[in-house]
Protein backbone atom coordinates (compact mmCIF):
# COMPACT_ATOMS: atom_id res chain seq x y z
CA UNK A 1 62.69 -21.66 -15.45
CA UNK A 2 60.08 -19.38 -13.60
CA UNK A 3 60.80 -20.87 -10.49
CA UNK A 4 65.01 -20.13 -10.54
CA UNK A 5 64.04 -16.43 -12.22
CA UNK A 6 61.99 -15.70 -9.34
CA UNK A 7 64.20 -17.58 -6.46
CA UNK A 8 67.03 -15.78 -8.17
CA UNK A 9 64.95 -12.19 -8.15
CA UNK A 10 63.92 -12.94 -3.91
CA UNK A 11 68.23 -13.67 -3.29
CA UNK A 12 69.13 -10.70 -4.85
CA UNK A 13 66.48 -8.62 -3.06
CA UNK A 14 68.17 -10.03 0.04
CA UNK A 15 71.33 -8.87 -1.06
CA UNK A 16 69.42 -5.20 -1.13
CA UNK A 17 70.72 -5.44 -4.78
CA UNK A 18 68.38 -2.32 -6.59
CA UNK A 19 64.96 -3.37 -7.68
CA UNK A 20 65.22 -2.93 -11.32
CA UNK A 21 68.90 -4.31 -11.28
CA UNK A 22 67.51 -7.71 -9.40
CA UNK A 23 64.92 -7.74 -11.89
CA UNK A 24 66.62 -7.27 -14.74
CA UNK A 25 69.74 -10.21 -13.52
CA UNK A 26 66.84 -12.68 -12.86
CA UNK A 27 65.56 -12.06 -16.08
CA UNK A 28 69.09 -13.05 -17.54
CA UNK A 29 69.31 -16.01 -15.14
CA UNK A 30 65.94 -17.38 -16.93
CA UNK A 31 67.40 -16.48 -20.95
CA UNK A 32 70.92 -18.26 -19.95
CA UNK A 33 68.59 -21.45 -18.55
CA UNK A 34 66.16 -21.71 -21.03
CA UNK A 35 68.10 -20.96 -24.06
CA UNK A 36 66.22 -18.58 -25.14
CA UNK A 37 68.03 -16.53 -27.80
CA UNK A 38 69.86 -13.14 -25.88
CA UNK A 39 68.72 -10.54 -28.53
CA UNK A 40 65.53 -10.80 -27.00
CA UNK A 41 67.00 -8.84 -23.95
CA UNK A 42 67.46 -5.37 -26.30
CA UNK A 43 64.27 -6.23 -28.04
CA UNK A 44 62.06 -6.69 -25.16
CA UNK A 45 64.03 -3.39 -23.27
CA UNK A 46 62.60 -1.77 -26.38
CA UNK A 47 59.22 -3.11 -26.77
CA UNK A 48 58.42 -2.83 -22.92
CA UNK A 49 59.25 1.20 -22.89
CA UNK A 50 57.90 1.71 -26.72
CA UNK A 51 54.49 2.42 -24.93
CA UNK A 52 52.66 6.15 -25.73
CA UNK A 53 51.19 6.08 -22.20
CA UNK A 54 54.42 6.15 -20.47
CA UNK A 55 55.53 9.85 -21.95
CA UNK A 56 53.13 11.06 -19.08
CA UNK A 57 55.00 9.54 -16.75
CA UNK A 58 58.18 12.10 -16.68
CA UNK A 59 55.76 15.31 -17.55
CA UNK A 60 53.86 14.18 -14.59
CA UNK A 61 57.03 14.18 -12.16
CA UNK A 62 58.42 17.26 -13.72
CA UNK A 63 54.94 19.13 -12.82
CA UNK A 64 55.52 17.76 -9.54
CA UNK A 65 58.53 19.04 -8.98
CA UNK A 66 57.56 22.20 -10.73
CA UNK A 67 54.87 22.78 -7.78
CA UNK A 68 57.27 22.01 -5.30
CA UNK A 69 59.75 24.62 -6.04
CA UNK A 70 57.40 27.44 -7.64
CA UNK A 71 55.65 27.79 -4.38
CA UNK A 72 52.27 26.61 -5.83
CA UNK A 73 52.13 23.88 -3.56
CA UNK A 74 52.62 26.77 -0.52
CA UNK A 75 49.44 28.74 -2.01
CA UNK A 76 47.58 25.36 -2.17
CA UNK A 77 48.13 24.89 1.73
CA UNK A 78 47.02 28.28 2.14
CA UNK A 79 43.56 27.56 0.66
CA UNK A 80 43.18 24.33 2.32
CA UNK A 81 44.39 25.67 5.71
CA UNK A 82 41.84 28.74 5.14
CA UNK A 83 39.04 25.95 4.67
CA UNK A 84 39.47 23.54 7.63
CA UNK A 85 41.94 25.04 9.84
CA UNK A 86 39.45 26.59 11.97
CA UNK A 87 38.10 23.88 13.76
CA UNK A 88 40.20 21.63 15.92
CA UNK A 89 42.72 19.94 14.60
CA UNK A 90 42.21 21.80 11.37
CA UNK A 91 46.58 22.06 10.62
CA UNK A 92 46.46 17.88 10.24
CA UNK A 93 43.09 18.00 8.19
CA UNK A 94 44.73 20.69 6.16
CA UNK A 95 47.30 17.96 5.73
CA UNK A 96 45.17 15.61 4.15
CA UNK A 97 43.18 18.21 2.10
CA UNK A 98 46.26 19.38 0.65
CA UNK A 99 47.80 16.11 -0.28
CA UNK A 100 44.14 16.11 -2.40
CA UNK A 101 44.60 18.69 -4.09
CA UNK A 102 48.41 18.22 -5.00
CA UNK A 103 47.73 14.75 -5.99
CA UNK A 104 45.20 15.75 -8.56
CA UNK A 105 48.26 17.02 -10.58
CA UNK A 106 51.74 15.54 -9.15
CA UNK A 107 50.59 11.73 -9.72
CA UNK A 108 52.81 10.90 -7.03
CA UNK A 109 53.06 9.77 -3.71
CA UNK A 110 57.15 10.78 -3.25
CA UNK A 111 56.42 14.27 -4.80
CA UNK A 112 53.34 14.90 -2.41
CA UNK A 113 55.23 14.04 0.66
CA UNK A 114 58.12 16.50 0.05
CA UNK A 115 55.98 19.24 -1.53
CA UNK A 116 53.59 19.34 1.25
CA UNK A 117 55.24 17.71 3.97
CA UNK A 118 58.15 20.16 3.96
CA UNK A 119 55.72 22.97 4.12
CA UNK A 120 53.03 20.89 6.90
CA UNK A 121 55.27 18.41 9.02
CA UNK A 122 57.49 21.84 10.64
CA UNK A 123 53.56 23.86 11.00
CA UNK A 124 52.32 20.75 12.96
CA UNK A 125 55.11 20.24 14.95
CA UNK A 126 55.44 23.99 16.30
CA UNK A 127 51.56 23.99 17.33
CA UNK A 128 52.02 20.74 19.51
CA UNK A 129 51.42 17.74 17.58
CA UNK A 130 53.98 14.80 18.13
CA UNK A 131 56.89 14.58 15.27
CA UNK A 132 55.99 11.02 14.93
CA UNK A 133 52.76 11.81 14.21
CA UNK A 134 52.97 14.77 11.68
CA UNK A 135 55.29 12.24 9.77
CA UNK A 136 53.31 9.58 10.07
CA UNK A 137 49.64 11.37 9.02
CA UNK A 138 51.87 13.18 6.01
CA UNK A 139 53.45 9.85 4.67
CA UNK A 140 49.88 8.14 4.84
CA UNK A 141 47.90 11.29 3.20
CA UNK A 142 50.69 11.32 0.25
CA UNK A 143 49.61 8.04 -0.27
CA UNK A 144 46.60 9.53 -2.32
CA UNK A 145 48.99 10.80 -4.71
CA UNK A 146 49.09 7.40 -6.42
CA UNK A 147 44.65 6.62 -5.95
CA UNK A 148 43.67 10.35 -7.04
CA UNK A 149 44.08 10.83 -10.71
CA UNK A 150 46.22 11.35 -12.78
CA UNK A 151 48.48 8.70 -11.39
CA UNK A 152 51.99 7.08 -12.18
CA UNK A 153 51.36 3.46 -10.45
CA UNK A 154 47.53 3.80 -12.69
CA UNK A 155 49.33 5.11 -15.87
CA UNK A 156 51.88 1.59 -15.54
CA UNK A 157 48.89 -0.66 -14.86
CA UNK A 158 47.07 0.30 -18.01
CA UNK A 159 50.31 -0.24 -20.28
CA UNK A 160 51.10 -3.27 -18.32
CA UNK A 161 47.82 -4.86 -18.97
CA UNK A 162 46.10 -2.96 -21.88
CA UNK A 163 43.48 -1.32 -19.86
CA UNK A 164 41.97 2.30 -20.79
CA UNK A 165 43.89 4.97 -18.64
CA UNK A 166 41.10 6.84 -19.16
CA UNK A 167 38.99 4.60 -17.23
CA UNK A 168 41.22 3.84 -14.18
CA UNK A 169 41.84 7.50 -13.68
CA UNK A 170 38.06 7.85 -13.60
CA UNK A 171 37.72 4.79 -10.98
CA UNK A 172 40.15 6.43 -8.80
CA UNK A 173 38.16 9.23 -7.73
CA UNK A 174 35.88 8.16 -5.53
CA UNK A 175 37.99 5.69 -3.81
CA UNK A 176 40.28 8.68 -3.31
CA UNK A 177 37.99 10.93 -2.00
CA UNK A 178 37.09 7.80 0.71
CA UNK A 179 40.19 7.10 1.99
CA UNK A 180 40.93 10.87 2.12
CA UNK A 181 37.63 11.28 4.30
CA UNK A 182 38.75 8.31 6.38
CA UNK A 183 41.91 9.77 7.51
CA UNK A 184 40.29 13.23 8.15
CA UNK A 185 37.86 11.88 10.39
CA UNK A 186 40.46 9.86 12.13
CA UNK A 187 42.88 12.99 13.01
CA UNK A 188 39.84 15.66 13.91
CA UNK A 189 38.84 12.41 16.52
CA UNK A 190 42.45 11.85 17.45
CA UNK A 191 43.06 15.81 17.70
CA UNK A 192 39.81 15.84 20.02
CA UNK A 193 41.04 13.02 22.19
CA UNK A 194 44.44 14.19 22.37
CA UNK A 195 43.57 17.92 22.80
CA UNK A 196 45.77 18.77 19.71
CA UNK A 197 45.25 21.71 17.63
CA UNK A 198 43.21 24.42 19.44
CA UNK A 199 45.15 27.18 18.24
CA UNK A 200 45.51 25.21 14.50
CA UNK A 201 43.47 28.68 12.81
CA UNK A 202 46.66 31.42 13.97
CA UNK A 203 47.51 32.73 10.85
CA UNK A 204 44.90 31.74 8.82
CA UNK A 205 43.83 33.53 5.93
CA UNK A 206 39.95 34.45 5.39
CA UNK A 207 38.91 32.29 2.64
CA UNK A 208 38.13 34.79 -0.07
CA UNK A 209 42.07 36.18 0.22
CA UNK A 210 43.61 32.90 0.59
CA UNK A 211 41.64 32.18 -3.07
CA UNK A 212 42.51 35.20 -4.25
CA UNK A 213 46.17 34.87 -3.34
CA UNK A 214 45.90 30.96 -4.56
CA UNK A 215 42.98 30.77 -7.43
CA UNK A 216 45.98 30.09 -10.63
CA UNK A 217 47.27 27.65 -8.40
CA UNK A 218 43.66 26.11 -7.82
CA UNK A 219 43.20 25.91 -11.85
CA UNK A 220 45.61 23.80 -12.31
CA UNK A 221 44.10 20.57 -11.23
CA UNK A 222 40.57 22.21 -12.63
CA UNK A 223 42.37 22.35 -16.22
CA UNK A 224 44.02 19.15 -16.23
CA UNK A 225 41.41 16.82 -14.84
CA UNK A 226 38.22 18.71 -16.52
CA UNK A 227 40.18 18.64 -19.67
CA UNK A 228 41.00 14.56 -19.21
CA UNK A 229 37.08 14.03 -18.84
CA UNK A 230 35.99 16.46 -20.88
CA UNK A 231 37.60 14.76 -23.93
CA UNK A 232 39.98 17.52 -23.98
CA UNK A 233 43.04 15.93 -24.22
CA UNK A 234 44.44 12.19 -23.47
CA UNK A 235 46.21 11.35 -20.45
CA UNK A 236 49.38 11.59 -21.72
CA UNK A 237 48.37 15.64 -22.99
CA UNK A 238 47.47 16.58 -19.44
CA UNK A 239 50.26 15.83 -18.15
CA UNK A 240 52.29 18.24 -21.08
CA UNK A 241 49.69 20.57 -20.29
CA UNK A 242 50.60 20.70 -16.54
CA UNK A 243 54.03 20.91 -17.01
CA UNK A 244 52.97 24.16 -19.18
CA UNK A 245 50.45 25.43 -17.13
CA UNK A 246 52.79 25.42 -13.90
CA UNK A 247 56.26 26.97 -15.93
CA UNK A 248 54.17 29.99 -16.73
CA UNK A 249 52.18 30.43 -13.65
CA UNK A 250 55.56 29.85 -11.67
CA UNK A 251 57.87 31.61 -13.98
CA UNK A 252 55.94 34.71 -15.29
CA UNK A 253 52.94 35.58 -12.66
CA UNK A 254 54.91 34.29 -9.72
CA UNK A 255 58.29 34.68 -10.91
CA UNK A 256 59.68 31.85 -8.23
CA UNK A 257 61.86 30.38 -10.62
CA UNK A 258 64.48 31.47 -13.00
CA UNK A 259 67.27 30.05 -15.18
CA UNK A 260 69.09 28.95 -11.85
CA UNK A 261 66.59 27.13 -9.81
CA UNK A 262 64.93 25.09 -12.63
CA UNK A 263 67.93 23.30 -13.52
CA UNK A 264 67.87 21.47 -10.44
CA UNK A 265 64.19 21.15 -10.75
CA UNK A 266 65.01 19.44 -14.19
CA UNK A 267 67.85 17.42 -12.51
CA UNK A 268 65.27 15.63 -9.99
CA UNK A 269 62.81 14.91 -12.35
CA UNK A 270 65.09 13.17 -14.86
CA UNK A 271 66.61 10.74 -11.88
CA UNK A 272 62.94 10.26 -10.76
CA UNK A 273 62.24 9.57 -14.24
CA UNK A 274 65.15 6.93 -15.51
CA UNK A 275 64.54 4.86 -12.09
CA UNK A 276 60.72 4.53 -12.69
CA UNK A 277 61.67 3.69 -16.58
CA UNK A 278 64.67 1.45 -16.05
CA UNK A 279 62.49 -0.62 -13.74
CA UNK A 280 59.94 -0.48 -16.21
CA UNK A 281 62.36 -1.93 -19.20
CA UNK A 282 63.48 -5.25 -16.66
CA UNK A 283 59.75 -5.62 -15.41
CA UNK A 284 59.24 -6.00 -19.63
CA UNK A 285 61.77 -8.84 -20.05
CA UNK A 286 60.59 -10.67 -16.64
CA UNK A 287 56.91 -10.57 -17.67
CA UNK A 288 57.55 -11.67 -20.96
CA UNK A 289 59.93 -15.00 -20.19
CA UNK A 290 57.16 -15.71 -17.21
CA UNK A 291 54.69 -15.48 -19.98
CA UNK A 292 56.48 -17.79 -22.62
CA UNK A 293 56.67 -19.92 -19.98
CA UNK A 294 52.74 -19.90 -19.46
CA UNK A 295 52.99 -18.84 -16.00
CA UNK A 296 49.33 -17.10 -15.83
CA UNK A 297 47.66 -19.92 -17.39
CA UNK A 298 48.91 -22.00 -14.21
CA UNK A 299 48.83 -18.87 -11.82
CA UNK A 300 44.81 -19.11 -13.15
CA UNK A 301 44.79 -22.26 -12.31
CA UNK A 302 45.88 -22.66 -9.35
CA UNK A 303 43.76 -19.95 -7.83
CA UNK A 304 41.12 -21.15 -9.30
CA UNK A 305 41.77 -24.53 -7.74
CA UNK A 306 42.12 -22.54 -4.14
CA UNK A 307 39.71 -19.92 -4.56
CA UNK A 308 35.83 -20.86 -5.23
CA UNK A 309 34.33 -17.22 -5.61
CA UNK A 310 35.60 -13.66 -6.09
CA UNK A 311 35.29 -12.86 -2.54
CA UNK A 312 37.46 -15.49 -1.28
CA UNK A 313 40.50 -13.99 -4.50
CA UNK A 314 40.11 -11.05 -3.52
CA UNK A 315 40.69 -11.70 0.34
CA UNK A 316 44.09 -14.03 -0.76
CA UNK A 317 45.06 -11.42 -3.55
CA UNK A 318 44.80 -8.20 -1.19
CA UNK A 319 46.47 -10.96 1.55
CA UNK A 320 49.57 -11.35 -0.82
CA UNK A 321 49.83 -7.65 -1.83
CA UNK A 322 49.71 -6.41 1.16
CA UNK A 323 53.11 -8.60 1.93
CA UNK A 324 54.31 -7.57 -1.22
CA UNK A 325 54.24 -4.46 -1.45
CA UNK A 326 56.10 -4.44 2.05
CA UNK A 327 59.54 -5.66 0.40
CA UNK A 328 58.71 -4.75 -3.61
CA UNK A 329 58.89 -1.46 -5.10
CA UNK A 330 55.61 -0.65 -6.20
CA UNK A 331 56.54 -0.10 -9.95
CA UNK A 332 57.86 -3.31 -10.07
CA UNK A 333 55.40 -4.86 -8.21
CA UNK A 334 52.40 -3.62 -10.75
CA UNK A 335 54.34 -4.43 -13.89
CA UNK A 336 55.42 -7.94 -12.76
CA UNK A 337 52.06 -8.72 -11.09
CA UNK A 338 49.45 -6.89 -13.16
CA UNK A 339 49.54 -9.01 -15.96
CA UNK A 340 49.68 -12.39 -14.26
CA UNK A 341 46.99 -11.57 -12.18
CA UNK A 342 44.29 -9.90 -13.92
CA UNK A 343 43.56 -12.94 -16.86
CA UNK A 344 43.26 -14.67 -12.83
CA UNK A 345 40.48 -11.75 -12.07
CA UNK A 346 38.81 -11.70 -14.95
CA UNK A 347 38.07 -14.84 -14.96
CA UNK A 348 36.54 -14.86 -11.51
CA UNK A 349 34.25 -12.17 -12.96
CA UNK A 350 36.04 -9.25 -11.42
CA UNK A 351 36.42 -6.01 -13.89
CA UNK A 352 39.82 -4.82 -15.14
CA UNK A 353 39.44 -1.26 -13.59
CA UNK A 354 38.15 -2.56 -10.44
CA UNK A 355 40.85 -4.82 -10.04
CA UNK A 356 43.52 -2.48 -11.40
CA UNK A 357 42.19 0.28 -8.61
CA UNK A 358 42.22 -2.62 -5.62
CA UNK A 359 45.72 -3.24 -6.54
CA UNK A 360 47.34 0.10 -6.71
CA UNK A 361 45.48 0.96 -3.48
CA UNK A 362 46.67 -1.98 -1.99
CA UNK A 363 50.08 -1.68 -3.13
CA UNK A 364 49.98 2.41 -2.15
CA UNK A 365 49.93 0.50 1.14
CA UNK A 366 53.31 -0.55 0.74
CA UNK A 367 54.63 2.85 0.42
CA UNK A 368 53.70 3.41 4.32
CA UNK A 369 55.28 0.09 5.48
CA UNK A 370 58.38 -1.11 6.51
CA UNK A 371 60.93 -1.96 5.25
CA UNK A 372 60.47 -0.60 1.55
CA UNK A 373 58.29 2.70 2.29
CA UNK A 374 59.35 4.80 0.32
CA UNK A 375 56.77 7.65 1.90
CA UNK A 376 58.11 6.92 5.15
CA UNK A 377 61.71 7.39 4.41
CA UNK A 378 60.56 11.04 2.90
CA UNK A 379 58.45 11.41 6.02
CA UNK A 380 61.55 11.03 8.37
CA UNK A 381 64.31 12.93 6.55
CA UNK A 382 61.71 15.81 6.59
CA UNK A 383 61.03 15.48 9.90
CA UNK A 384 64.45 14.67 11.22
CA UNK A 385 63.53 11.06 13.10
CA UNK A 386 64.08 7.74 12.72
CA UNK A 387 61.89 4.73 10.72
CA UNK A 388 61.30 3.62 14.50
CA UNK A 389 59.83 6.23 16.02
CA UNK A 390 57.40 6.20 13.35
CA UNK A 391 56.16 2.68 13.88
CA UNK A 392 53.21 3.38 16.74
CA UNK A 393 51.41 6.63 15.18
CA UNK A 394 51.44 4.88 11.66
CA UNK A 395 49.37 1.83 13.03
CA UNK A 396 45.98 3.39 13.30
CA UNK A 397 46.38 5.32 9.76
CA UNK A 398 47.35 2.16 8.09
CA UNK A 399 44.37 -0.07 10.12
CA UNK A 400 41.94 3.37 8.29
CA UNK A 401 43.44 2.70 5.17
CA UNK A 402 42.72 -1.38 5.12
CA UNK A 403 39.10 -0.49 6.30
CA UNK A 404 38.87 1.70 3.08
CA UNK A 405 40.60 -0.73 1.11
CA UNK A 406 38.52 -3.74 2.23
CA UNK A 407 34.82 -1.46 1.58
CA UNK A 408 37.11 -1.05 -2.24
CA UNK A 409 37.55 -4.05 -2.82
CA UNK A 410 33.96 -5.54 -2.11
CA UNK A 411 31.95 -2.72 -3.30
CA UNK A 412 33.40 -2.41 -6.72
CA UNK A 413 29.96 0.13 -7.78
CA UNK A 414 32.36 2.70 -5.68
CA UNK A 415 35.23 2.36 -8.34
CA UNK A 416 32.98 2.12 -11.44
CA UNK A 417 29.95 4.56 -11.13
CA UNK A 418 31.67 6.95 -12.38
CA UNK A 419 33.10 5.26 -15.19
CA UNK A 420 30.19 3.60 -15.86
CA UNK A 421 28.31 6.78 -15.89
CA UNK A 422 30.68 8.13 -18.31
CA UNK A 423 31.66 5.62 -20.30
CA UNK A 424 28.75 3.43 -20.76
């Protein structure tokens, strides 16, 4: 049975059949095999979305989205550009800075690359950087919007597996302060080699006005992740409180948005939100029939069979996402994967959060590569180019990105000081 659900699940991916549709066909090609009795389709629908960790995942989006259109994302760029954008090549580090910030609150890598790449990808452009470029350093920095907590792809590893949400949003900080160091390094050199960005501080702001003009828009990732590790509030309340925090600040102190423009605000987030969720509910009946079927006791097995230490897993494992993520969705990916592959990492002596942060950094990866990248596809309609075009600047950022992943993956005290320090 396992082997026909997930032959059946790779044929209709080649028929570009929708990820959560494939999933959720190959899950009734393994009932109608096995015999297994159909009302545990509805029941497992149920039990995989009947999860109090997942309500953050629409609040999240909605706060996104929120950003976006209040112009709070606008004042963040501001700040960062009044930071960095002095020196060369400031504009692109003010790219990466600002995906940062945004991703402290938006938990997502679609929302960051439209918020800030709408605002960033035309700036770069008209002060001489390459379109492919902008595109490509904007899809790659948006990226961080899954690492830097709070995060969607964290919040569905947790449910998926059982681990503390707490914890993983902790383990993502440092790791997402490293890769977003990595890439501005990378672009200052590039800008320096290149002689971009010499004129990247016109318009700039002094500091103290750009915080003045920007400081409620700064508070919001204060609020949301001091209160998260303060004890404040759980996960799941942050991300209520941020879609709170930015209707007032947007509404009544900036009043950019009214009755008329938050209904399509509303609008976005609920598609964003049944696609994630409707993946989510197939992933739940897949996981569970590749479980009755003890499918990670032999997964285990078998890796441990081809795998004699840690080092070795996590070389095949980061291997295997890596090609993954390139065709899978990345939802689907971590709720199908997660739990068949962690039991495998644990017993290799690998801790939960450290594995669950290597594989949503790895998979993150996926959202930058063809032929499923979904950052890319954002990148381009903002920019107005094709996929191909794209191709040659996004080598080097995703070679930056595997360097940070690899130093990750092998220095796990990176992802679990912090937690360590907090939690222990």
């Amino acid at each position: 049975m396992p082997q026909l659900m997930i032959l059946s699940m790779l044929i209709f991916f080649t028929l570009s059949v929708p990820v959560a549709v494939a999933i959720g066909l190959s899950s009734m090609t393994g009932i109608a095999y096995s015999g297994v009795n159909w009302l545990v389709m509805p029941q497992q629908l149920f039990a995989a979305l009947d999860k109090f960790p997942l309500m953050a995942i629409p609040f999240f989006i909605l706060a996104g989205n929120l950003m976006e259109a209040g112009g709070i994302s606008q004042r963040m760029v501001d700040f960062a550009k009044s930071l960095v954008g002095g020196v060369q090549g400031g504009l692109a580090i003010t790219c990466v800075l600002t995906c940062m910030i945004f991703a402290s609150v938006a938990g997502s890598s679609v929302a960051t690359t439209f918020a800030v790449g709408s605002i960033l990808i035309p700036a770069m452009v008209r002060h001489g950087y390459p379109t492919p470029f902008a595109a490509s350093l904007q899809a790659t920095a948006a990226e961080l919007g899954v690492i830097i907590p709070p995060s969607v792809p964290l919040i569905l590893f947790a449910v998926s597996t059982e681990t503390s949400t707490g914890e993983l949003f902790i383990a993502g900080v440092f790791p997402g302060l490293l890769i977003g160091l990595a890439l501005m390094l990378y672009v200052w050199l590039y800008a320096r080699r290149h002689g971009l960005g010499k004129h990247d501080g016109q318009d700039r702001l002094p500091v103290w006005a750009a915080f003045k003009r920007s400081w409620l828009a700064l508070m919001m990732p204060v609020i949301i992740l001091g209160g998260i590790y303060g004890g404040v509030f759980t996960p799941t309340e942050a991300s209520v409180v941020a879609v709170v925090y930015a209707l007032l600040v947007s509404v009544l102190v900036y009043r950019t948005l009214g009755p008329r423009t938050l209904a399509p605000v509303f609008h976005r987030s609920v598609i964003g939100t049944a696609v994630i969720m409707f993946i989510i509910a197939n992933a739940g009946v897949f996981s569970f029939l590749l479980n009755r079927a003890g499918v990670p006791d032999m997964l285990g097995q078998w890796l441990g069979s081809l795998f004699d230490s840690k080092y070795l897993f996590l070389m095949g494992v980061n291997i295997a996402l890596f090609i993954v993520g390139m065709f899978i969705e990345t939802s689907a990916s971590i709720v199908v994967l997660a739990p068949l592959l962690l039991p495998v990492a644990v017993q290799f002596g690998i801790d939960p959060v450290h594995f669950g942060i290597v594989m949503i950094v790895n998979l993150a990866l996926g959202m930058v590569t063809p032929p499923m990248g979904v950052n890319l596809f954002a990148a381009c309609s903002i920019a107005k180019i094709s996929l191909e075009q794209m191709i040659r600047p996004l080598l080097p950022f995703v070679g930056v990105v595997l360097v940070c992943l690899a130093i990750i993956s092998y220095v796990p005290e990176l992802s679990l000081f912090l937690r360590d320090a907090i939690y222990r």
